[in-house]
Protein backbone atom coordinates (compact mmCIF):
# COMPACT_ATOMS: atom_id res chain seq x y z
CA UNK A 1 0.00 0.00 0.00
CA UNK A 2 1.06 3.27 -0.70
CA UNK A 3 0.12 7.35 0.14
CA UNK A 4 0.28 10.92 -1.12
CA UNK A 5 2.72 13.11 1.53
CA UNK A 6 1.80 16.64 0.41
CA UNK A 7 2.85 20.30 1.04
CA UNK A 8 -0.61 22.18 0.14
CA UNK A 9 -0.43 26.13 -0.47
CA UNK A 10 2.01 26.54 -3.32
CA UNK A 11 1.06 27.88 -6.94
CA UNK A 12 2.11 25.39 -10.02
CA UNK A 13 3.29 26.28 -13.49
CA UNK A 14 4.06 25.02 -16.16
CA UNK A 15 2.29 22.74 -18.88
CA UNK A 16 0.61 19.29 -19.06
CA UNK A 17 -0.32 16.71 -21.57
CA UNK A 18 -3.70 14.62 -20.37
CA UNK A 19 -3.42 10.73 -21.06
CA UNK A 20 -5.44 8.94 -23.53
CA UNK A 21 -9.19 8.98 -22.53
CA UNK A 22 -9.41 5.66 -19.85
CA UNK A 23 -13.65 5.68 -20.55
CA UNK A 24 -12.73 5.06 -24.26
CA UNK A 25 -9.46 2.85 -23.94
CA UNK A 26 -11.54 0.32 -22.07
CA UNK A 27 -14.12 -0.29 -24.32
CA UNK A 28 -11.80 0.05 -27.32
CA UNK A 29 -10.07 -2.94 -25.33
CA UNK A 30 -12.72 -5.09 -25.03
CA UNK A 31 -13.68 -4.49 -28.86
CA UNK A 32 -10.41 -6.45 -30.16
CA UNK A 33 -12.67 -9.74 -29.22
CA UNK A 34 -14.39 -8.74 -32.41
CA UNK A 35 -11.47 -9.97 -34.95
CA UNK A 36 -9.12 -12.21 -35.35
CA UNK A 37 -6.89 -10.12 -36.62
CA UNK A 38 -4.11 -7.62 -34.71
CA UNK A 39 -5.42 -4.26 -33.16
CA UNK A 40 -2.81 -1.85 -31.84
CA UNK A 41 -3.45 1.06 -29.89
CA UNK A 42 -1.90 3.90 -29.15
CA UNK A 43 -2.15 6.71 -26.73
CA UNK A 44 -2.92 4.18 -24.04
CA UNK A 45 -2.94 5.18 -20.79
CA UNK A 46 -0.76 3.24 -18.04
CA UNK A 47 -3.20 3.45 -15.29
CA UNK A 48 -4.45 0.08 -12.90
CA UNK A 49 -8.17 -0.55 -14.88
CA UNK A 50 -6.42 -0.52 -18.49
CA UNK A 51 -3.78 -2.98 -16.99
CA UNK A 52 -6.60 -5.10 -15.44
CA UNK A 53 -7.93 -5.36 -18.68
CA UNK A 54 -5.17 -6.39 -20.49
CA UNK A 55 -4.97 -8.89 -17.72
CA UNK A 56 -8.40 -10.20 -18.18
CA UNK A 57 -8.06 -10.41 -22.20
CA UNK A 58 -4.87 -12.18 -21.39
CA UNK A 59 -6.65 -14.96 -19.42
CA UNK A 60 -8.51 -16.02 -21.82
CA UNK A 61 -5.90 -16.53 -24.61
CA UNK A 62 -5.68 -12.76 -26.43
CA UNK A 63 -2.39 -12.34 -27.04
CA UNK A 64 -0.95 -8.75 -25.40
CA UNK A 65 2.21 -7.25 -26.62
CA UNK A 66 3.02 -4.64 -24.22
CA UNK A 67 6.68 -4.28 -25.31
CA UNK A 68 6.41 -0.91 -26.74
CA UNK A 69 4.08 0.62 -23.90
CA UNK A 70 6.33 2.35 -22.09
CA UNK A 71 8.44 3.85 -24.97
CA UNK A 72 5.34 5.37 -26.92
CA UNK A 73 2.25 4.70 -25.31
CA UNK A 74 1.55 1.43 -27.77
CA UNK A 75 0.09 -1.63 -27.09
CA UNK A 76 -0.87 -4.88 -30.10
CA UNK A 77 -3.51 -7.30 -29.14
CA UNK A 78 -4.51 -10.12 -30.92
CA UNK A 79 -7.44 -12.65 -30.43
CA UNK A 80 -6.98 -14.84 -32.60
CA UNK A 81 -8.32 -17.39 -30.70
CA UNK A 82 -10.47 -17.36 -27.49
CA UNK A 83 -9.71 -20.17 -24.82
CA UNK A 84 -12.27 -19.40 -22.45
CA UNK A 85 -16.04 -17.98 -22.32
CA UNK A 86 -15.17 -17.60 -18.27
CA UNK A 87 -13.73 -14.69 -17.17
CA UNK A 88 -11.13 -14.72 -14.21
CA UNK A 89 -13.52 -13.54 -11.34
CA UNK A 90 -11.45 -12.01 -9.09
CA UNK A 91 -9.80 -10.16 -12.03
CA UNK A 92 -13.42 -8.94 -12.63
CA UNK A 93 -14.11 -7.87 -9.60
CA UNK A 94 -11.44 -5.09 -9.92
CA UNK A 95 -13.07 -3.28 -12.39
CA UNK A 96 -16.94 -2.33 -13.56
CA UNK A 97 -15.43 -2.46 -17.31
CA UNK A 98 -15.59 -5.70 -17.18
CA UNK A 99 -18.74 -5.89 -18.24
CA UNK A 100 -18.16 -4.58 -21.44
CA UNK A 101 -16.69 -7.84 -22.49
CA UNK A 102 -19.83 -9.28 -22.68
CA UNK A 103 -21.17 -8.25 -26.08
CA UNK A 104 -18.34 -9.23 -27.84
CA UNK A 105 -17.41 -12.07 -26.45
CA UNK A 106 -21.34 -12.84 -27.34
CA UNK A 107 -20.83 -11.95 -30.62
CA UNK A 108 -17.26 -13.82 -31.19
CA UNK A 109 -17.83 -17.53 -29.21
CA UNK A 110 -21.79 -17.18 -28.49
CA UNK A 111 -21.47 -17.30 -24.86
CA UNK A 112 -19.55 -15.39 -21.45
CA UNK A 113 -19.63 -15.70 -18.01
CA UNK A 114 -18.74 -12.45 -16.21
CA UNK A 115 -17.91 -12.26 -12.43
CA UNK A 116 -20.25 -9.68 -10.76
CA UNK A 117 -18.12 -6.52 -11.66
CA UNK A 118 -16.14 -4.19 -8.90
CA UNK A 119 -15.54 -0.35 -9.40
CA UNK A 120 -15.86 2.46 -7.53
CA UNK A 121 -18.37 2.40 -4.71
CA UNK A 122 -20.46 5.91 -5.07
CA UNK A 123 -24.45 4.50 -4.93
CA UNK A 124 -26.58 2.11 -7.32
CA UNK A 125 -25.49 1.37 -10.03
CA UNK A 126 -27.64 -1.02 -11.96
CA UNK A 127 -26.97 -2.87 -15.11
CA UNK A 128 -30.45 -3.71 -16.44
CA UNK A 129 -29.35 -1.66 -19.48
CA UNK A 130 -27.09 -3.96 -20.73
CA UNK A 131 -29.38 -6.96 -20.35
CA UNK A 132 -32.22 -5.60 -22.17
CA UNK A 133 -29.85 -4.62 -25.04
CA UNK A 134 -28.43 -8.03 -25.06
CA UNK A 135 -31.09 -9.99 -24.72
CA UNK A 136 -33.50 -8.01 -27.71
CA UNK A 137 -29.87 -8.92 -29.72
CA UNK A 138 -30.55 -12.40 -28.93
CA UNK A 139 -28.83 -13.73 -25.80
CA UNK A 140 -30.20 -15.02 -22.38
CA UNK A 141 -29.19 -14.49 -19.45
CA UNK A 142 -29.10 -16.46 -16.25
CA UNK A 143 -27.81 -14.42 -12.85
CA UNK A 144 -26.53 -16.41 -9.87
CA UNK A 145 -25.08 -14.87 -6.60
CA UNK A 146 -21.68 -14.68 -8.39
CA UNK A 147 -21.74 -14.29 -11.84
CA UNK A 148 -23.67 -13.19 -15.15
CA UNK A 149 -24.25 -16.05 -17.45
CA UNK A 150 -25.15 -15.18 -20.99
CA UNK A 151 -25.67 -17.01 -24.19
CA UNK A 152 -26.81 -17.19 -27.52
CA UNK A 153 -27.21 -19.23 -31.01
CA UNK A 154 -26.42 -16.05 -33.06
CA UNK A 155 -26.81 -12.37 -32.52
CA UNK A 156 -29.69 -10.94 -34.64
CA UNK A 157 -29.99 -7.41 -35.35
CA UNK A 158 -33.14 -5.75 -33.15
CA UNK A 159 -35.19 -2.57 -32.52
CA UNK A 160 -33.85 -1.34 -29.06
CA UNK A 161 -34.78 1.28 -26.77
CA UNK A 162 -32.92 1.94 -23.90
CA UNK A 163 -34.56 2.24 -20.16
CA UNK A 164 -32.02 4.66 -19.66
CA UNK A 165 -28.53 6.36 -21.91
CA UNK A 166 -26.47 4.03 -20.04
CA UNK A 167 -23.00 4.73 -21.73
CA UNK A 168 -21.29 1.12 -21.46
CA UNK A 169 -25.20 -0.17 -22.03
CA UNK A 170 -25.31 1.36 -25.11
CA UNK A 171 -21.34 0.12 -25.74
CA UNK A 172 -22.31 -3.41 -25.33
CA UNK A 173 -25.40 -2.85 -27.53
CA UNK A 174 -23.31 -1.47 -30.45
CA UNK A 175 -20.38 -4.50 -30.02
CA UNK A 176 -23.01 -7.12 -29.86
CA UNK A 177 -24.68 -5.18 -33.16
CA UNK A 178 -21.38 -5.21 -35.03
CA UNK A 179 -21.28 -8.90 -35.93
CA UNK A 180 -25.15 -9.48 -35.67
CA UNK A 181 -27.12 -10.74 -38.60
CA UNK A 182 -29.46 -7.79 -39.63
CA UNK A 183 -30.10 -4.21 -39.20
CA UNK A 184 -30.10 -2.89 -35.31
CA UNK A 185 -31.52 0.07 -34.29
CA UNK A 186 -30.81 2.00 -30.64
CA UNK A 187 -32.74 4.62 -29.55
CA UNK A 188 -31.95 6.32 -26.38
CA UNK A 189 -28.29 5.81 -27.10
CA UNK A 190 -25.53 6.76 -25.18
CA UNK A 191 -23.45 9.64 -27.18
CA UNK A 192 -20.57 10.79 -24.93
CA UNK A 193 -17.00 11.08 -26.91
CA UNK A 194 -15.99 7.63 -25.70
CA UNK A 195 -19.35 6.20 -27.06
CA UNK A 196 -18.30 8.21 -30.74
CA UNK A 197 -14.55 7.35 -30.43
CA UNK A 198 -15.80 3.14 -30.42
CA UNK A 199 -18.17 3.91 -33.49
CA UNK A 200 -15.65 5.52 -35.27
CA UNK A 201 -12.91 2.55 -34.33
CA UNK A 202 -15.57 -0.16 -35.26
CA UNK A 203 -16.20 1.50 -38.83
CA UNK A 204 -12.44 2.09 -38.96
CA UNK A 205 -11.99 -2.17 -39.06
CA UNK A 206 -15.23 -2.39 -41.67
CA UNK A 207 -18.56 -2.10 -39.30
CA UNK A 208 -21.37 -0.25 -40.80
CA UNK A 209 -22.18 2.23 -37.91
CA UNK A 210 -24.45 5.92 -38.54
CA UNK A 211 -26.19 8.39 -36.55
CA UNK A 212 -22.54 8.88 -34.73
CA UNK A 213 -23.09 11.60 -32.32
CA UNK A 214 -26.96 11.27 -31.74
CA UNK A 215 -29.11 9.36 -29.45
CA UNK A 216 -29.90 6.77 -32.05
CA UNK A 217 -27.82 4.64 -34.08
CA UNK A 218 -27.69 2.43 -36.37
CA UNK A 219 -25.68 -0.63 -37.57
CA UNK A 220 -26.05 -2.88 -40.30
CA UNK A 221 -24.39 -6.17 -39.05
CA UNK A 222 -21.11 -7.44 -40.86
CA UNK A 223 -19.79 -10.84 -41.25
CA UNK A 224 -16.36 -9.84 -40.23
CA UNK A 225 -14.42 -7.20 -38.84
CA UNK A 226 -10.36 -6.71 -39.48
CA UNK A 227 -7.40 -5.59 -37.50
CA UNK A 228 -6.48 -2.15 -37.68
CA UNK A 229 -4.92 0.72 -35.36
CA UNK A 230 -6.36 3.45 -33.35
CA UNK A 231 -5.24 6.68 -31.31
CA UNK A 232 -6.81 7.18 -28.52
CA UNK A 233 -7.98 10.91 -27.97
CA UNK A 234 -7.25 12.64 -24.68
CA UNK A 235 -9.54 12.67 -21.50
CA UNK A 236 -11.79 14.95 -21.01
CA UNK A 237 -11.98 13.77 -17.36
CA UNK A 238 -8.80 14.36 -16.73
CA UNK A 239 -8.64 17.86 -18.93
CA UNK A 240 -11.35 19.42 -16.33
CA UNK A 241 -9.40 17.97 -13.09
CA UNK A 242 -6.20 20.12 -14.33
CA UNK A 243 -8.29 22.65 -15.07
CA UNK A 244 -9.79 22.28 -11.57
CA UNK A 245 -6.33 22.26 -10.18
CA UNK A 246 -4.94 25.39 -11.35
CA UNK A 247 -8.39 26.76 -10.30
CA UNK A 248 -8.34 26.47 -7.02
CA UNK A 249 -4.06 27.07 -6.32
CA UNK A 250 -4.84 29.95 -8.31
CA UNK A 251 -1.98 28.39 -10.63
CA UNK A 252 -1.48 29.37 -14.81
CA UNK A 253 -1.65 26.16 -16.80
CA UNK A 254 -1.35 25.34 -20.02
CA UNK A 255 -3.42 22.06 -21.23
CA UNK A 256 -2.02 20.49 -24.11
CA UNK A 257 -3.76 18.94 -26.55
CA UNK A 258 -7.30 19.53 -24.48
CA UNK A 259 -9.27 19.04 -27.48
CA UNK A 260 -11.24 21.45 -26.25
CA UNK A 261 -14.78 20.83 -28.67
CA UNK A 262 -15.22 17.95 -26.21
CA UNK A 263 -15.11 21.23 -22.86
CA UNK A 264 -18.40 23.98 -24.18
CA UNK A 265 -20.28 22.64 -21.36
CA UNK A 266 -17.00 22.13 -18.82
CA UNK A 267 -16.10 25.56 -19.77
CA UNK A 268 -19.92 27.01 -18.94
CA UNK A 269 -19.65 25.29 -15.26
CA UNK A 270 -16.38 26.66 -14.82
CA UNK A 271 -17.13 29.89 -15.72
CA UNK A 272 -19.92 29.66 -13.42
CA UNK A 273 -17.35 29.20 -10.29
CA UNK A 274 -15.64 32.27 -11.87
CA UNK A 275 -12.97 30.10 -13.88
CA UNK A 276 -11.91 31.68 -16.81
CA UNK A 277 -10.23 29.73 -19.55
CA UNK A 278 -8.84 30.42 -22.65
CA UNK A 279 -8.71 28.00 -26.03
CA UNK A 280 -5.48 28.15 -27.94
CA UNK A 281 -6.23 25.68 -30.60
CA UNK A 282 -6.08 22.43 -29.40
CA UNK A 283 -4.41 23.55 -25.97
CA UNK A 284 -6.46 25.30 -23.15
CA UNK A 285 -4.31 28.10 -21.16
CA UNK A 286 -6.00 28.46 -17.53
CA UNK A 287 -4.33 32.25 -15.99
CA UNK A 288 -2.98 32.36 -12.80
CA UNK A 289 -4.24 34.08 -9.80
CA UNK A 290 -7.86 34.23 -10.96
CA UNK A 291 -10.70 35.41 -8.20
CA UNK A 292 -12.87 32.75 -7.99
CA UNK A 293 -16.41 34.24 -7.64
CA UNK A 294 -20.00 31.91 -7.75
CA UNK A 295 -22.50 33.67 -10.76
CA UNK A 296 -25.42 34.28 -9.59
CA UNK A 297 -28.66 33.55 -11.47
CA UNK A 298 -30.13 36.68 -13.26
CA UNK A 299 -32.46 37.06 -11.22
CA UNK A 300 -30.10 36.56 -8.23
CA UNK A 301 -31.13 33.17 -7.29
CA UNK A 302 -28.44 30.46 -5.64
CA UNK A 303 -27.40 29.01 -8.87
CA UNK A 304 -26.76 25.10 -9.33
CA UNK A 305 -24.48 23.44 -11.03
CA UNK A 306 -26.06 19.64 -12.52
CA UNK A 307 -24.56 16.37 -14.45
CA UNK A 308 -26.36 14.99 -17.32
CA UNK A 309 -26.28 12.50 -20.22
CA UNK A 310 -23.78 14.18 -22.81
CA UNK A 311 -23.41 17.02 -23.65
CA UNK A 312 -24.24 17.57 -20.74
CA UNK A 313 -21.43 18.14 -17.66
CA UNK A 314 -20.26 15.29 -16.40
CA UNK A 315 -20.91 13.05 -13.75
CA UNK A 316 -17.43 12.27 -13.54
CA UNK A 317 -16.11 15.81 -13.34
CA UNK A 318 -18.72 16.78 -9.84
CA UNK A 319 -15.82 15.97 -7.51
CA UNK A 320 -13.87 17.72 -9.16
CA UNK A 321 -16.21 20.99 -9.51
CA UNK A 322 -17.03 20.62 -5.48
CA UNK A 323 -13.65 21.49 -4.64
CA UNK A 324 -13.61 24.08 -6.80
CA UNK A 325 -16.47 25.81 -5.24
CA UNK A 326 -15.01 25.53 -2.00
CA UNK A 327 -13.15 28.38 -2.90
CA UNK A 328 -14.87 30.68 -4.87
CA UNK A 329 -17.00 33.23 -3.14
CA UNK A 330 -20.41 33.08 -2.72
CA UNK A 331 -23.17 30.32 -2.20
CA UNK A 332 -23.86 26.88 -4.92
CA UNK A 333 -26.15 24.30 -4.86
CA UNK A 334 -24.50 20.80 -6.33
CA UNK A 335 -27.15 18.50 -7.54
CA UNK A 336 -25.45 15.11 -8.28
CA UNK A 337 -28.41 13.39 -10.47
CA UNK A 338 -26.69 10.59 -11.49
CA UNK A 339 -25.23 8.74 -8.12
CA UNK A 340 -26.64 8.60 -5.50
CA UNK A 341 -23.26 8.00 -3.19
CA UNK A 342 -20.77 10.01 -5.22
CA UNK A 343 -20.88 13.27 -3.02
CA UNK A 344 -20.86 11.13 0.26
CA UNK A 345 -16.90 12.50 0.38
CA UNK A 346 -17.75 15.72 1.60
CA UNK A 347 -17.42 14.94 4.94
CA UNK A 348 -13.59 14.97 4.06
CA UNK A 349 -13.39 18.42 2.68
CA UNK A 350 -15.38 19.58 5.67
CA UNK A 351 -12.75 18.27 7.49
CA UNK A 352 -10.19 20.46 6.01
CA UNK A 353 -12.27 23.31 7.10
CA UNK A 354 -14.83 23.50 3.61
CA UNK A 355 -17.99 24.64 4.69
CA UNK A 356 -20.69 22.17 2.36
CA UNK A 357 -24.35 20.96 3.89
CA UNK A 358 -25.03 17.66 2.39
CA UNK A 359 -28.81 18.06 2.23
CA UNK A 360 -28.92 14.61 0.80
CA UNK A 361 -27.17 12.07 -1.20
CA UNK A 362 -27.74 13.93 -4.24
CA UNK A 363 -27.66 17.70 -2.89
CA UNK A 364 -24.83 19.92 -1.68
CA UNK A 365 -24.74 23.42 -0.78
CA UNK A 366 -20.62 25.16 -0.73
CA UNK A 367 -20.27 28.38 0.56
CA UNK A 368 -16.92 29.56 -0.14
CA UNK A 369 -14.58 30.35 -0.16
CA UNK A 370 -12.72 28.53 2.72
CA UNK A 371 -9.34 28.34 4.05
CA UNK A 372 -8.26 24.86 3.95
CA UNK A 373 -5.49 23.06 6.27
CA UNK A 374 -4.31 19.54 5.60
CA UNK A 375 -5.60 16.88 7.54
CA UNK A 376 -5.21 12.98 7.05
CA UNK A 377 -7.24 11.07 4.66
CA UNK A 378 -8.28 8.59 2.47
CA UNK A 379 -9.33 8.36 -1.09
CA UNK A 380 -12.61 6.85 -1.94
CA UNK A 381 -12.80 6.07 -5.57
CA UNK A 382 -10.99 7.57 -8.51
CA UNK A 383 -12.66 10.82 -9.10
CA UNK A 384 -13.09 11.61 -5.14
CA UNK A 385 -9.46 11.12 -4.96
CA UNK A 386 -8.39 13.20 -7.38
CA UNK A 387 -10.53 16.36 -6.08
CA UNK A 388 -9.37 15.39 -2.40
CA UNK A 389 -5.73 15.89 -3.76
CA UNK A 390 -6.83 18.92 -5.41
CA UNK A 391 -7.71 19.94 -2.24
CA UNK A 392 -4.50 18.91 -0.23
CA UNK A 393 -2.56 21.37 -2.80
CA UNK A 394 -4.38 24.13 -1.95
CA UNK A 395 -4.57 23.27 1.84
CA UNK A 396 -2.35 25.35 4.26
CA UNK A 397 0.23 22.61 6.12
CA UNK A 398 0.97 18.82 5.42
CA UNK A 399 -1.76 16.31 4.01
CA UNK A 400 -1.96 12.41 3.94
CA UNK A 401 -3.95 10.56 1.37
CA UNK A 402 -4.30 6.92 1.73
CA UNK A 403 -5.85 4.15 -0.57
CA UNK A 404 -3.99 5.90 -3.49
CA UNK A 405 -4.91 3.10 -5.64
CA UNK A 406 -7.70 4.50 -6.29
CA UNK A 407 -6.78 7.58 -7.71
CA UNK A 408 -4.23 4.85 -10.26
CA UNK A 409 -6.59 3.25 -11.28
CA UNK A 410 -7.35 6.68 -13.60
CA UNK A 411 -4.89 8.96 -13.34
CA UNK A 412 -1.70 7.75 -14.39
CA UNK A 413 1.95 8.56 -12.65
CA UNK A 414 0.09 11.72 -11.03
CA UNK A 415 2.65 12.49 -8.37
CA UNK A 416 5.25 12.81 -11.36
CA UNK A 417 3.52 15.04 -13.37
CA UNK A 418 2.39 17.57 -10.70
CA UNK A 419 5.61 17.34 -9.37
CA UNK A 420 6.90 18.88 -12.93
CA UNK A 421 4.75 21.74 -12.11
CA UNK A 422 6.13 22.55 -8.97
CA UNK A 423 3.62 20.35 -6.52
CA UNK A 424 5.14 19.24 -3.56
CA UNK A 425 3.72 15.90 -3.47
CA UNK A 426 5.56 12.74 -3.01
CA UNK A 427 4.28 9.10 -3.03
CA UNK A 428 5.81 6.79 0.11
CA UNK A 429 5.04 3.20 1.49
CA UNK A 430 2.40 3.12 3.89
C-alpha cells in the first residue's frame, strides 16, 4: 500500500499533456474480441483498470504485446483465438469495465460468463441496461449470486430502446450489433465522446455504424471485422481535473492537446465558479491568480451546477467541480443526479475546514470560499481522490492521502507530473 505526503499552499506552473481517454481505452479494449486479426493502440494510458484489462483479455488466450508501452504509449492485441467464455472472477471484480466484455465475447464464441463486476463504490449502479440490449440482440441471461451467465445461437440485429442512456449499455449494444445478422436500431443511445470514439474505431476495421453523435444509431451487421490501429484521444476527465487544479491554487496552466470541442459545457460550469479559460487551438491556457467568484442567477437566485447525459457536464467531473467551489466566493447548490453516493466524500473536505451541507445524497450546498489546512485522509474512488488531492494542494500545512490506488486506477503517474509543475507531493510506502 502506498500514500500521497503533500505540502498544500504553493502555486504550479508550467504545462501538461492529459493521457489517452481511460472511458474510451476500455471499451476500445474489449472491442479487439471482435477480430481475429491484430489491433494496436496507441495513446494508451498506463493506469491500474487498463492494466486489469489487459490482464483479463490475457486470461482467456488474447495475445498482449506490451513491449512498446512504455516507450510510446503502444500496445498490439490479438485474439486470434479465445480459450475461455469464463472470465477470471477475481480479475473482474477489480473493475466495472468488465462488463463490457460481454457483447463481444457474445458476438465472437456465443457465450460469457462475467464475475459480478467491482468499481468504484459511489451509490446504485444497476446494469439492467445492458441486459435488455443483449437480450432483444438475442442472448439469455441467467444471474446467480456470483456471476452473469449469458448465451446465444447467433446475434440478430433488433429494434432497441434503452430504459435509460447508459453509456457502457449502449457500448455493449453497439459491439453485440457489429457482428449481428441484420439491421439494429438503438434509440436512447448513449453519445458521450468515448461512445463516438468506439463507433468511429468499429467503422475504422469495416462495421457499418451511422447516426454517430446522436441518441440513435444504427448498424447494419457485418460478417467480419479486421485488425487495424487506433489513437486514442485525450480525457476529457482528466482535462477538467487540471483545469480544476490550477483553479483552485490559483496556478497558470497550459493544457495540451485539451481538445477542447469535447469542454463547451465544462467551460460554462467553470465559468460559473468564476474560472476563466482560454482555447489556444487544441491547448487550453488556464491564468494564474484568478478570483474565484460563484455567478449568480439573473435574477439573483443560488445558482446550481447539474450532471447529465452528454453534452451535458459530467458526472465524472462533480468531484472535481465541489472542490472548486469551496473556494470561490459566494453560495452553490451541487445537484449530483446521477449517483446517489458520489458526493458522500464531503465529509472529508469539511474536514479540512470546507464549509458544504449535504442536504442529501444527491444535494450539496458550498459556501466559499474557505481556508483549507491539511488533515489525514483517504481516497474513496478515482474521481473523489483526485478532487481530495486537489484539495490537499491548496490546503495550508501537510496532508496524507491513503488508498492511493484508487486515484491509479485513472490517473496515471500523477505524483510525477504535478511534481513537474512545482507540486510538492511525493508518493511513500504506507
Amino acid at each position: 500500500m502506498e500514500k500521497f505526503v503533500i505540502e498544500g499552499g504553493h502555486r504550479l506552473h508550467g504545462e501538461i499533456t492529459p493521457t489517452g481517454n481511460k472511458n474510451a481505452a476500455l471499451p476500445l479494449l474489449a472491442a479487439c474480441l471482435l477480430t481475429a486479426d491484430t489491433i494496436t493502440y496507441h495513446n494508451l494510458p498506463q493506469i491500474n483498470d487498463v492494466r486489469t484489462m489487459l490482464a483479463i483479455l490475457q486470461s482467456i488466450g488474447v495475445t498482449v504485446d506490451t513491449s512498446r508501452w512504455d516507450a510510446d504509449k503502444s500496445v498490439r492485441l490479438t485474439a486470434q483465438r479465445v480459450a475461455s467464455s469464463e472470465l477470471d472472477y477475481e480479475l473482474c471484480r477489480r473493475i466495472r469495465a468488465s462488463l463490457l466484455l460481454m457483447g463481444p465475447m457474445l458476438a465472437r464464441v456465443g457465450e460469457v460468463r462475467v464475475g459480478k463486476p467491482g468499481g468504484d463504490y459511489i451509490g446504485r449502479r444497476p446494469v439492467d441496461t445492458h441486459f435488455l440490449a443483449l437480450e432483444a440482440l438475442g442472448a439469455t441471461a441467467v444471474i446467480d449470486r456470483s456471476a452473469y451467465n449469458l448465451k446465444t445461437k447467433g446475434l440478430r440485429g433488433a429494434d432497441i430502446f434503452l430504459n435509460e442512456a447508459s453509456v457502457t449499455g449502449t457500448e455493449n449494444a453497439i459491439m453485440g450489433a457489429a457482428l449481428a445478422e441484420g439491421s439494429t436500431v438503438i434509440c436512447n443511445a448513449a453519445c458521450e465522446p468515448h461512445v463516438q470514439e468506439l463507433c468511429l474505431f468499429l467503422n475504422d476495421l469495416g462495421a457499418n455504424i451511422s447516426g454517430i453523435g446522436s441518441n440513435q444509431l444504427y448498424i447494419e451487421g457485418v460478417a467480419a471485422l479486421h485488425g487495424g490501429e487506433h489513437t486514442i484521444e485525450s480525457d476529457n476527465i482528466e482535462v477538467g481535473s487540471y483545469i480544476g487544479l490550477a483553479a483552485v491554487t490559483g496556478s497558470e496552466l497550459l493544457i495540451r492537446n485539451a481538445m477542447p470541442r469535447h469542454l463547451r459545457m465544462t467551460s460554462l460550469v467553470f465559468r460559473r465558479l468564476g474560472v476563466e479559460l482560454e482555447v489556444r487551438g487544441e491547448d487550453v491556457f488556464v491564468p494564474g491568480g484568478q478570483q474565484l467568484k460563484v455567478q449568480n442567477d439573473l435574477r439573483g437566485d443560488i445558482p446550481y451546477i447539474d450532471d447529465a447525459p452528454w453534452p451535458g457536464f459530467p458526472a465524472d467531473l462533480m468531484s472535481i467541480a465541489l472542490t472548486v467551489a469551496t473556494q470561490a466566493s459566494g453560495t452553490i447548490i451541487m445537484f449530483e443526479k446521477m449517483f446517489d453516493g458520489r458526493l458522500f466524500f464531503v465529509d472529508k473536505l469539511n474536514g479540512m475546514g470546507a464549509r458544504i451541507i449535504l442536504c442529501d445524497p444527491h444535494r450539496a450546498v458550498v459556501i466559499g470560499p474557505s481556508r483549507l489546512h491539511g488533515e489525514e485522509l483517504s481516497s474513496p474512488d478515482i474521481r473523489a481522490g483526485m478532487a481530495i488531492l486537489l484539495a490537499a494542494l491548496t490546503a495550508e500545512g501537510e496532508s496524507v492521502i491513503r488508498n492511493v490506488q484508487q486515484i491509479d486506477r485513472g490517473y496515471e503517474r500523477i505524483e510525477e507530473r504535478l511534481q513537474a509543475l512545482g507540486a510538492r507531493i511525493e508518493r511513500v510506502a504506507d
